[in-house]
N, C-alpha and C. Protein backbone atom coordinates (compact mmCIF):
# COMPACT_ATOMS: atom_id res chain seq x y z
N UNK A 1 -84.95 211.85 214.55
CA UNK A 1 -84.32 210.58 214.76
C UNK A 1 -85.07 209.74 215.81
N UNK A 2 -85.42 210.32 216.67
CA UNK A 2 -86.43 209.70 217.93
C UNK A 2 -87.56 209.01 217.26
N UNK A 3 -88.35 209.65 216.03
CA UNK A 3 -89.50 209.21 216.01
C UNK A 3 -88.96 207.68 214.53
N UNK A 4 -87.98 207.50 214.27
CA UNK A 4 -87.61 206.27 213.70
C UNK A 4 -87.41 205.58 214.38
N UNK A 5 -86.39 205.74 215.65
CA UNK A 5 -85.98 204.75 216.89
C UNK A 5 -87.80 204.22 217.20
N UNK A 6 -88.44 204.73 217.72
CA UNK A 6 -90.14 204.91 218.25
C UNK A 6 -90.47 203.85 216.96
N UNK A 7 -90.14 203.79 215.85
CA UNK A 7 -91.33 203.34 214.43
C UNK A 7 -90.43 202.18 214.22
N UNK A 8 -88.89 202.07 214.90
CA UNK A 8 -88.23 200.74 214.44
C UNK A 8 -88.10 199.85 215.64
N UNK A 9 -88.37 200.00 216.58
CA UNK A 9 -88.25 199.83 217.97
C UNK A 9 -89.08 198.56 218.00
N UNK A 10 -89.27 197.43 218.90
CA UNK A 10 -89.29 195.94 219.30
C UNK A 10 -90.13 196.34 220.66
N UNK A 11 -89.86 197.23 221.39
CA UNK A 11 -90.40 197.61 223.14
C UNK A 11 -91.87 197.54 222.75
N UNK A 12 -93.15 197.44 223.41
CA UNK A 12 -94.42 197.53 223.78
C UNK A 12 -94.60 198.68 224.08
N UNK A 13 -95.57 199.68 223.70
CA UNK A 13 -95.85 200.69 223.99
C UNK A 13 -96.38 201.00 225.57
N UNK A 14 -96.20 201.62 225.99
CA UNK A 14 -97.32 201.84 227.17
C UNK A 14 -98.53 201.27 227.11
N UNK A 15 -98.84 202.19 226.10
CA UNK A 15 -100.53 201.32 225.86
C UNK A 15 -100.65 200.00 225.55
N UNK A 16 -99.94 199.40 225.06
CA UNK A 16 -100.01 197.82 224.76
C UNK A 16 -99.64 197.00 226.09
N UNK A 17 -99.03 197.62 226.60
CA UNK A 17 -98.39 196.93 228.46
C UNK A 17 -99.96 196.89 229.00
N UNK A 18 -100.33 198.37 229.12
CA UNK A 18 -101.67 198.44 230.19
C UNK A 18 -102.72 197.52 229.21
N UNK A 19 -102.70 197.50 228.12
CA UNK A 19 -103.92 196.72 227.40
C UNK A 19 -103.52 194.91 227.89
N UNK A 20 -102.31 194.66 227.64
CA UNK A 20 -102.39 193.36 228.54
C UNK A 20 -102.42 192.99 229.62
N UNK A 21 -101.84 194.05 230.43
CA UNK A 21 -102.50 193.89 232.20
C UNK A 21 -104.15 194.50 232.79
N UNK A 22 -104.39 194.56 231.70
CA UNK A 22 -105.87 194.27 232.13
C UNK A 22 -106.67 193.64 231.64
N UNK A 23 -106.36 192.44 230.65
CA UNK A 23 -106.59 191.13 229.93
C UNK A 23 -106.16 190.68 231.38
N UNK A 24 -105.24 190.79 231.81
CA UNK A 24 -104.81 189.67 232.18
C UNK A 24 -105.72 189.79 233.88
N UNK A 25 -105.89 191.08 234.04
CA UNK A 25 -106.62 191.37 235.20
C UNK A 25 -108.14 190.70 234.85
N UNK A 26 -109.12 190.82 233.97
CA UNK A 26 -109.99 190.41 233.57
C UNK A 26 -110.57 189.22 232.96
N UNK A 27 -108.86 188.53 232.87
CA UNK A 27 -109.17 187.20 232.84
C UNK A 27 -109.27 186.30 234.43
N UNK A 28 -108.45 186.91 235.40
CA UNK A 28 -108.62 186.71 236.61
C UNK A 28 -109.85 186.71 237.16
N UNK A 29 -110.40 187.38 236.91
CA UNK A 29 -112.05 187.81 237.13
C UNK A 29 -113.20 186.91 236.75
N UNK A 30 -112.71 186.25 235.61
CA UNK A 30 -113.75 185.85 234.82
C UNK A 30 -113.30 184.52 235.08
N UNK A 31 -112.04 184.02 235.29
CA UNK A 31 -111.90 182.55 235.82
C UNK A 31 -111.71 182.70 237.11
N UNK A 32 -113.26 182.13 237.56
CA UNK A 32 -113.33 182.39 238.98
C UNK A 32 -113.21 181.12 239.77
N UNK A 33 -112.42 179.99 239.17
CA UNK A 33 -111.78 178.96 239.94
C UNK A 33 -110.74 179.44 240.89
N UNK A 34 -111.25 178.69 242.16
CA UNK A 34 -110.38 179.28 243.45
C UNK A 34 -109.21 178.08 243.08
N UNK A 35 -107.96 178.67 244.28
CA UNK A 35 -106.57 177.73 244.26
C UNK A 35 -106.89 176.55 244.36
N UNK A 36 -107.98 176.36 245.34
CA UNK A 36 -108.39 174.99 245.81
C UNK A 36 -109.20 174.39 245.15
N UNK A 37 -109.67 174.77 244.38
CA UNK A 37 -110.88 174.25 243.33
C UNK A 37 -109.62 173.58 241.75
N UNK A 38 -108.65 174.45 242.01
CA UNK A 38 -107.73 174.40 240.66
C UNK A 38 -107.10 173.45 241.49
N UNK A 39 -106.69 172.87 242.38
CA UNK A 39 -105.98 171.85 242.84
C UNK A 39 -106.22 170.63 243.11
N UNK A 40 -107.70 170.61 243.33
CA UNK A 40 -108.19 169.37 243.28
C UNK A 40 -108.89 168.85 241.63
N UNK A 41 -109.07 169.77 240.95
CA UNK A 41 -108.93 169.46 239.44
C UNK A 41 -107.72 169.12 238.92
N UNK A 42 -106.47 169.49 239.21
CA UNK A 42 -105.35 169.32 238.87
C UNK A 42 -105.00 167.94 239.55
N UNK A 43 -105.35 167.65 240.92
CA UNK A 43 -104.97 166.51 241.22
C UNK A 43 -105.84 165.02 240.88
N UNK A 44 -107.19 165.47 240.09
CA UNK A 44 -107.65 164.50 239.80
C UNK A 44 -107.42 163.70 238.31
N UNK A 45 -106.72 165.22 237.52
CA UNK A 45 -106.31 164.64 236.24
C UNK A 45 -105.56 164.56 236.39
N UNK A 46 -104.46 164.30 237.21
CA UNK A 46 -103.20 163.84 237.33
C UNK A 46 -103.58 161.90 237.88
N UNK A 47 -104.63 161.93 238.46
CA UNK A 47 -105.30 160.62 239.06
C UNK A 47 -105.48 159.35 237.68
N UNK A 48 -106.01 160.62 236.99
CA UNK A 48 -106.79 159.71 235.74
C UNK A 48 -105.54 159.75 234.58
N UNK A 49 -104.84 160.50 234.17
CA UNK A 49 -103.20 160.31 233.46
C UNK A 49 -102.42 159.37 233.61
N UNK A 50 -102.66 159.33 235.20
CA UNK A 50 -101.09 158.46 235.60
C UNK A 50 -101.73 156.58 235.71
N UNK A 51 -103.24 156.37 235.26
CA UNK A 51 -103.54 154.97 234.92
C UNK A 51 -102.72 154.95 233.77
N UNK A 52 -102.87 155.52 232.83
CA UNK A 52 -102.15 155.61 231.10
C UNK A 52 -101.23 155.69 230.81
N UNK A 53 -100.52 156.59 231.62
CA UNK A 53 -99.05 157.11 231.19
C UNK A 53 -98.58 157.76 232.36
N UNK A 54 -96.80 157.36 232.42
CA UNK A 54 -96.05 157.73 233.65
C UNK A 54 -95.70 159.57 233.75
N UNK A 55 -96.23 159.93 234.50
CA UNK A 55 -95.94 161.35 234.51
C UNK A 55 -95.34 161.47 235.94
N UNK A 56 -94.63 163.03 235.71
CA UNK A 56 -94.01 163.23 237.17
C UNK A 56 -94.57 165.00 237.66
N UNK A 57 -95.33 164.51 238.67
CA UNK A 57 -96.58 165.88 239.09
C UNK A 57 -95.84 167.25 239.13
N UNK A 58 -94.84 166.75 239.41
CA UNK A 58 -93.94 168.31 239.97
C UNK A 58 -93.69 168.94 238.25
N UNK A 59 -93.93 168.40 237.53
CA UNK A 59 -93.65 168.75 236.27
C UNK A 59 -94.80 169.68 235.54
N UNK A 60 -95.82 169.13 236.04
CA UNK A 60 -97.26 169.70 235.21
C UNK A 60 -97.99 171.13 236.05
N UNK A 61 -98.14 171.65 234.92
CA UNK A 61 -98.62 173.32 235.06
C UNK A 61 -100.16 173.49 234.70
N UNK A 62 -100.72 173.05 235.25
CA UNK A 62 -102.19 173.79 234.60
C UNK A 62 -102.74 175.19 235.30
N UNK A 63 -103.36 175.96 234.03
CA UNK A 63 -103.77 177.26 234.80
C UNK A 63 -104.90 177.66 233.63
N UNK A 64 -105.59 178.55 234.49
CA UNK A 64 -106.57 179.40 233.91
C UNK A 64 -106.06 180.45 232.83
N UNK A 65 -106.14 180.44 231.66
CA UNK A 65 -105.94 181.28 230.52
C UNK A 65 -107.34 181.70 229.88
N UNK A 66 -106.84 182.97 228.93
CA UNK A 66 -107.64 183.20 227.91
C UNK A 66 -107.32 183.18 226.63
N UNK A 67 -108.08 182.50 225.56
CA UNK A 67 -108.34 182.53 224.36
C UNK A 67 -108.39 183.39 223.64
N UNK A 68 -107.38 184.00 222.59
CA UNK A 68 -108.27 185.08 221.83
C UNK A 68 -108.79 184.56 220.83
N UNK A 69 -108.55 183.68 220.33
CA UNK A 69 -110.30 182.70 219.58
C UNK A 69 -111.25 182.74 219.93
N UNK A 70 -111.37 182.68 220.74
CA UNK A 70 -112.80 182.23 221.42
C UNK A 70 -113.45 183.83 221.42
N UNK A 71 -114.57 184.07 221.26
CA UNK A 71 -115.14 185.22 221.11
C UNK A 71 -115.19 186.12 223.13
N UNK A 72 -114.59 187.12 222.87
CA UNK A 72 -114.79 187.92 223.94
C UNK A 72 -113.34 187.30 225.04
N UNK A 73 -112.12 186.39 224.27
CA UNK A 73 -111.24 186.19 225.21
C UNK A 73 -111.63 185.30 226.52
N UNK A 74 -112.77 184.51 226.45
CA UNK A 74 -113.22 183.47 227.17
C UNK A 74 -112.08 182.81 228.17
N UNK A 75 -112.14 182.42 229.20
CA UNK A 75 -111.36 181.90 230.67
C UNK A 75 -111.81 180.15 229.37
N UNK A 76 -110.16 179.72 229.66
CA UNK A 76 -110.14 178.20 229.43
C UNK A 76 -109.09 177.76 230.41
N UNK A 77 -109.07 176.42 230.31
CA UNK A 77 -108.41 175.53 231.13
C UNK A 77 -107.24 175.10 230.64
N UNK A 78 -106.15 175.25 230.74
CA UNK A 78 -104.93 174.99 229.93
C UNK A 78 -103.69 173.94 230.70
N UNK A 79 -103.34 172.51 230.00
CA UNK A 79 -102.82 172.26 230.95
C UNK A 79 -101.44 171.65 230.04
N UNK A 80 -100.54 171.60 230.85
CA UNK A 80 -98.97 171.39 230.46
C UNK A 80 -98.77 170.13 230.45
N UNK A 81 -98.59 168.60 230.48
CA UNK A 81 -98.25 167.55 231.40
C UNK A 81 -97.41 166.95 230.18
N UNK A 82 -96.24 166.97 230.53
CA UNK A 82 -94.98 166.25 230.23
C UNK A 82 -94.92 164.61 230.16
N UNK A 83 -95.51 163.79 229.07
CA UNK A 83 -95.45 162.60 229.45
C UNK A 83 -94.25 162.09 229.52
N UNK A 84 -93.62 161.38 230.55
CA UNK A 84 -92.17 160.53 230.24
C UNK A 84 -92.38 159.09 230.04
N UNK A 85 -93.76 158.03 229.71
CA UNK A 85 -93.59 156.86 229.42
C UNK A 85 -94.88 156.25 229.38
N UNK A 86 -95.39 155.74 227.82
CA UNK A 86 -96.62 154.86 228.42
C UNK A 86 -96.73 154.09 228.51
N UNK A 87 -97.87 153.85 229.74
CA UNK A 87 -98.10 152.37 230.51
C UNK A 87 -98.52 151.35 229.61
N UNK A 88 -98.15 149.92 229.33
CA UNK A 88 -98.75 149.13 228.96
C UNK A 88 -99.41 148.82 229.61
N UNK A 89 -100.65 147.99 229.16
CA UNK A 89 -101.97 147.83 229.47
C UNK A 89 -101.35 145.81 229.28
């Protein structure tokens, strides 16, 4: 009965836990943008957004992710920004 519960079961295996915490460790690694490097990128496209369209900063999430498209799980730049209104020009 255990090994149906085990074959019908929804949980992550052990091995699938440690296989994503060390994606996720190795994506850390490989996006080697510091806090401060990610903050002043974050605050400059927030610079160049908010000519275009009204956004509210406390809202937007950008962070270093990986791709599994991209060959070898590649570090990309991923960013969140919630528009609430655009500017007429």
């Amino acid at each position: 009965m255990e090994f149906l519960n085990r074959l019908f079961s929804n949980k992550p295996s052990p091995k699938d836990v440690a296989k994503d915490r060390l994606k996720l460790i190795l994506i850390n690694d490989r996006g080697t943008l510091s806090p401060d490097i990610l903050d002043k990128i974050k605050s400059e496209i927030l610079e160049v957004l908010s000519r275009y369209i009204e956004i509210e900063p406390s809202d937007v999430d950008i962070a270093v992710t990986s791709t599994e498209k991209l060959e070898g799980g590649a570090p990309s730049l991923v960013a969140n920004i919630p528009i609430k209104n655009v500017r007429k020009r």
